[in-house]
Protein backbone atom coordinates (compact mmCIF):
# COMPACT_ATOMS: atom_id res chain seq x y z
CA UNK A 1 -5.41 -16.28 6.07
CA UNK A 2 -4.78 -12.92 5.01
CA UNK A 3 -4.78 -9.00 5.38
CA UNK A 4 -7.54 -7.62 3.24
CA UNK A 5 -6.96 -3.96 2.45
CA UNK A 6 -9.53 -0.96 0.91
CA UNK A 7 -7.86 1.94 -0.71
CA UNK A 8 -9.45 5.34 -2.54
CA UNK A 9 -7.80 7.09 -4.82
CA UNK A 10 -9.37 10.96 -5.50
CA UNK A 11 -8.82 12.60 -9.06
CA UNK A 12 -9.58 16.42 -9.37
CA UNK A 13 -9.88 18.19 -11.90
CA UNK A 14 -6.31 18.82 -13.31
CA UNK A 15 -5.74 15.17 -13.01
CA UNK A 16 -3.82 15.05 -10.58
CA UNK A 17 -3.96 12.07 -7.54
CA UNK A 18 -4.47 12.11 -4.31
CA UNK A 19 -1.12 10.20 -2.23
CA UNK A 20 0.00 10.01 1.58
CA UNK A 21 3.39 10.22 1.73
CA UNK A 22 3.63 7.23 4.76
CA UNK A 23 6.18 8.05 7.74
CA UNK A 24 8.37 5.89 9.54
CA UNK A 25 5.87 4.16 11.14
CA UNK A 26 3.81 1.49 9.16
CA UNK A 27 4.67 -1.76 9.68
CA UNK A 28 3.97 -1.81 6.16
CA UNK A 29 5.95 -0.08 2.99
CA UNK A 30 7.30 3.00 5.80
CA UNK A 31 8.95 5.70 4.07
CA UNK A 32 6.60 5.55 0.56
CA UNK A 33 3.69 6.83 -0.97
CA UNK A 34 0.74 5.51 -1.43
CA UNK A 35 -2.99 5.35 -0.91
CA UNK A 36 -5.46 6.65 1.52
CA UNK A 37 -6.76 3.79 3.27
CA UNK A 38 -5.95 0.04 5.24
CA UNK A 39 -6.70 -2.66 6.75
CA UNK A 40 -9.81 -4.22 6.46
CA UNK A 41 -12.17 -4.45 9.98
CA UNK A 42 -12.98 -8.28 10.53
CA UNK A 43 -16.18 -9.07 7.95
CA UNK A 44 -15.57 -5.63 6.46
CA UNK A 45 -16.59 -5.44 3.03
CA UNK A 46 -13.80 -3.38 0.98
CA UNK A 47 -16.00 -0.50 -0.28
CA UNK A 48 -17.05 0.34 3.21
CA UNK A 49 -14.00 0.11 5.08
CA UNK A 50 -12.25 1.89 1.83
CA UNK A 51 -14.49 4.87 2.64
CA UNK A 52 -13.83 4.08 6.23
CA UNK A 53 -10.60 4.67 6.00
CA UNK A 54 -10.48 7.40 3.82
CA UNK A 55 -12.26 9.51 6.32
CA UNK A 56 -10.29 8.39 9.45
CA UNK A 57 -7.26 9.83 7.26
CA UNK A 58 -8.54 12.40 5.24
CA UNK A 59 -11.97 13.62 7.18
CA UNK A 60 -13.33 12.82 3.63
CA UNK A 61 -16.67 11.39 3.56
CA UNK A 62 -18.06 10.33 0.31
CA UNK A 63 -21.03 8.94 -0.88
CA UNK A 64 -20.22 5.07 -2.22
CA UNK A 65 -22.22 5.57 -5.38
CA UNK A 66 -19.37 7.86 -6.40
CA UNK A 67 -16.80 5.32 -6.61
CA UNK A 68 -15.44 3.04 -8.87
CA UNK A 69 -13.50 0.12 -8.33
CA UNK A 70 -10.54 0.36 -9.97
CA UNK A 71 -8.15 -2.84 -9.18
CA UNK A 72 -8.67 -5.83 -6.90
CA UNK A 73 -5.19 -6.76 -6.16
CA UNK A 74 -3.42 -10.00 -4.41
CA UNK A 75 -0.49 -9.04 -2.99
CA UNK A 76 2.03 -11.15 -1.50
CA UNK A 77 3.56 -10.73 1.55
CA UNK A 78 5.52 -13.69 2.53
CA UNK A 79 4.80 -18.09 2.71
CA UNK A 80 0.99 -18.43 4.11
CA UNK A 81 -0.25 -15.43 3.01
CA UNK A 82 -3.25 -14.54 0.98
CA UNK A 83 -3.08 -10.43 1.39
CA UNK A 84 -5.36 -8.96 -0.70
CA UNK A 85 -6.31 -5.54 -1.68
CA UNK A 86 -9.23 -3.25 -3.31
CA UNK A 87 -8.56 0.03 -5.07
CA UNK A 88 -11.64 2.76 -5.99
CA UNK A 89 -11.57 6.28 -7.53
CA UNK A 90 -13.92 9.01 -7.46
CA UNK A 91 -13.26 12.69 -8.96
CA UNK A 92 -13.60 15.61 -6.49
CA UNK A 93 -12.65 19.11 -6.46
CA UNK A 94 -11.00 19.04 -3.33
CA UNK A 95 -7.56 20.92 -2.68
CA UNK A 96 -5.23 20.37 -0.58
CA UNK A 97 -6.71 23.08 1.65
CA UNK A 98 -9.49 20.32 2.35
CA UNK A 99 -7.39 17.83 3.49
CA UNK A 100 -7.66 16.98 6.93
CA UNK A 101 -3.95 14.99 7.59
CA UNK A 102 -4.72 12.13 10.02
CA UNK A 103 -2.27 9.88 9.55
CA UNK A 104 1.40 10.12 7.51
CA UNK A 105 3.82 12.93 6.86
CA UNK A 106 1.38 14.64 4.85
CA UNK A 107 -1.74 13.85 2.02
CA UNK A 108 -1.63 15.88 -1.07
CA UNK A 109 -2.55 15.97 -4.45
CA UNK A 110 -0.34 14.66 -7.06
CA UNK A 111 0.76 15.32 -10.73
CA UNK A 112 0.96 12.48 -12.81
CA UNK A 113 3.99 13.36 -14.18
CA UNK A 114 5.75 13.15 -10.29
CA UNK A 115 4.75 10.27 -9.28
CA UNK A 116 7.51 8.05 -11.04
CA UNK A 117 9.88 9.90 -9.04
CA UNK A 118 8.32 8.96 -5.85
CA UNK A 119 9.04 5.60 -3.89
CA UNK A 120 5.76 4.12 -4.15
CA UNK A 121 4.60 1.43 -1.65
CA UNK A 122 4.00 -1.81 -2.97
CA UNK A 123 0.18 -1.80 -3.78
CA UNK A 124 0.64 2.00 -5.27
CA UNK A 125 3.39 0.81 -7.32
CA UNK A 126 1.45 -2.26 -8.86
CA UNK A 127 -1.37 0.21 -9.03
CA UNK A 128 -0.86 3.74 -10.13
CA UNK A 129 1.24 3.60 -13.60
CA UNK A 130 -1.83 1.41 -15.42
CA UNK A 131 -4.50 3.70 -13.41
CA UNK A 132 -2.82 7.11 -14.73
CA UNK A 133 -2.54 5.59 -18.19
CA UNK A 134 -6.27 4.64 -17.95
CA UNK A 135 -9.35 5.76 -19.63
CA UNK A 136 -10.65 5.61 -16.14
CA UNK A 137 -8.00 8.34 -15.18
CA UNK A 138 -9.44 10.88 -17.84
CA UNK A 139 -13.31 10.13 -17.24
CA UNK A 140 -12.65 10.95 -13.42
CA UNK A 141 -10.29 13.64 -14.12
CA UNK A 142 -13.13 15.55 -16.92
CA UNK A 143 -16.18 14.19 -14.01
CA UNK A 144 -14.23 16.43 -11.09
CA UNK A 145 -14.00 19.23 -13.76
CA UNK A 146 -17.37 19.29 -14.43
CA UNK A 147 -18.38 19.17 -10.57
């Protein structure tokens, strides 16, 4: 059996994404950026433990009706595995400034226009280009703008 993993991805109002640049760390994807959140408790359904985490990293707490989900992803790790992975979005007008960093080299927001330059961790880089692209993208991007 598998690693299931919740992730949340936060828009503001510019568009730009919310990414934790990972440190040396992680046993998984070190050195990358990626997506606030992790593993999965045991019996943890993804939209709670995607929130979950989000707050253990971020101090952000947000209410679940807020988010979409955006990708359920298999990923695979290696012979025997069945990793698998949910992605949700919200829009917020967060900064930077409100960004409590509790875990990584640092959590900040993004332009879409960076983030090919960036190594991406695996589930970020299956992830992100099709979600930027995205009606999905825009609607959360003009939501956060309109508060």
């Amino acid at each position: 059996m598998g690693r299931h993993f919740g992730s949340v991805i936060l828009v503001d109002p510019a568009g730009r994404v919310l990414l934790q640049e990972r440190d040396e760390h992680p046993e998984i994807d070190p050195e990358t950026w990626g997506f606030c959140g992790g593993h999965l408790e045991d019996d943890e359904a993804p939209l709670p433990g995607a929130l979950r985490e989000l707050a253990e990293e971020t101090g952000v707490v947000l209410d679940p009706a807020s988010l979409r989900l955006i990708a359920e992803v298999p990923l695979d790790r290696g012979p025997h595995r069945d990793d698998r992975a949910w992605v949700y979005a919200a829009p917020t007008r967060l900064t930077d400034d409100d960004i409590v960093l509790g875990e990584g080299r640092r959590i900040v927001f993004v332009e879409p226009d960076v983030t090919p330059s960036l190594p991406l961790s695996t589930l970020a880089g299956i992830v992100l280009p099709g979600f930027l692209e995205s009606c999905a993208h825009a609607e959360l991007a003009r939501a956060a703008s309109r508060g």
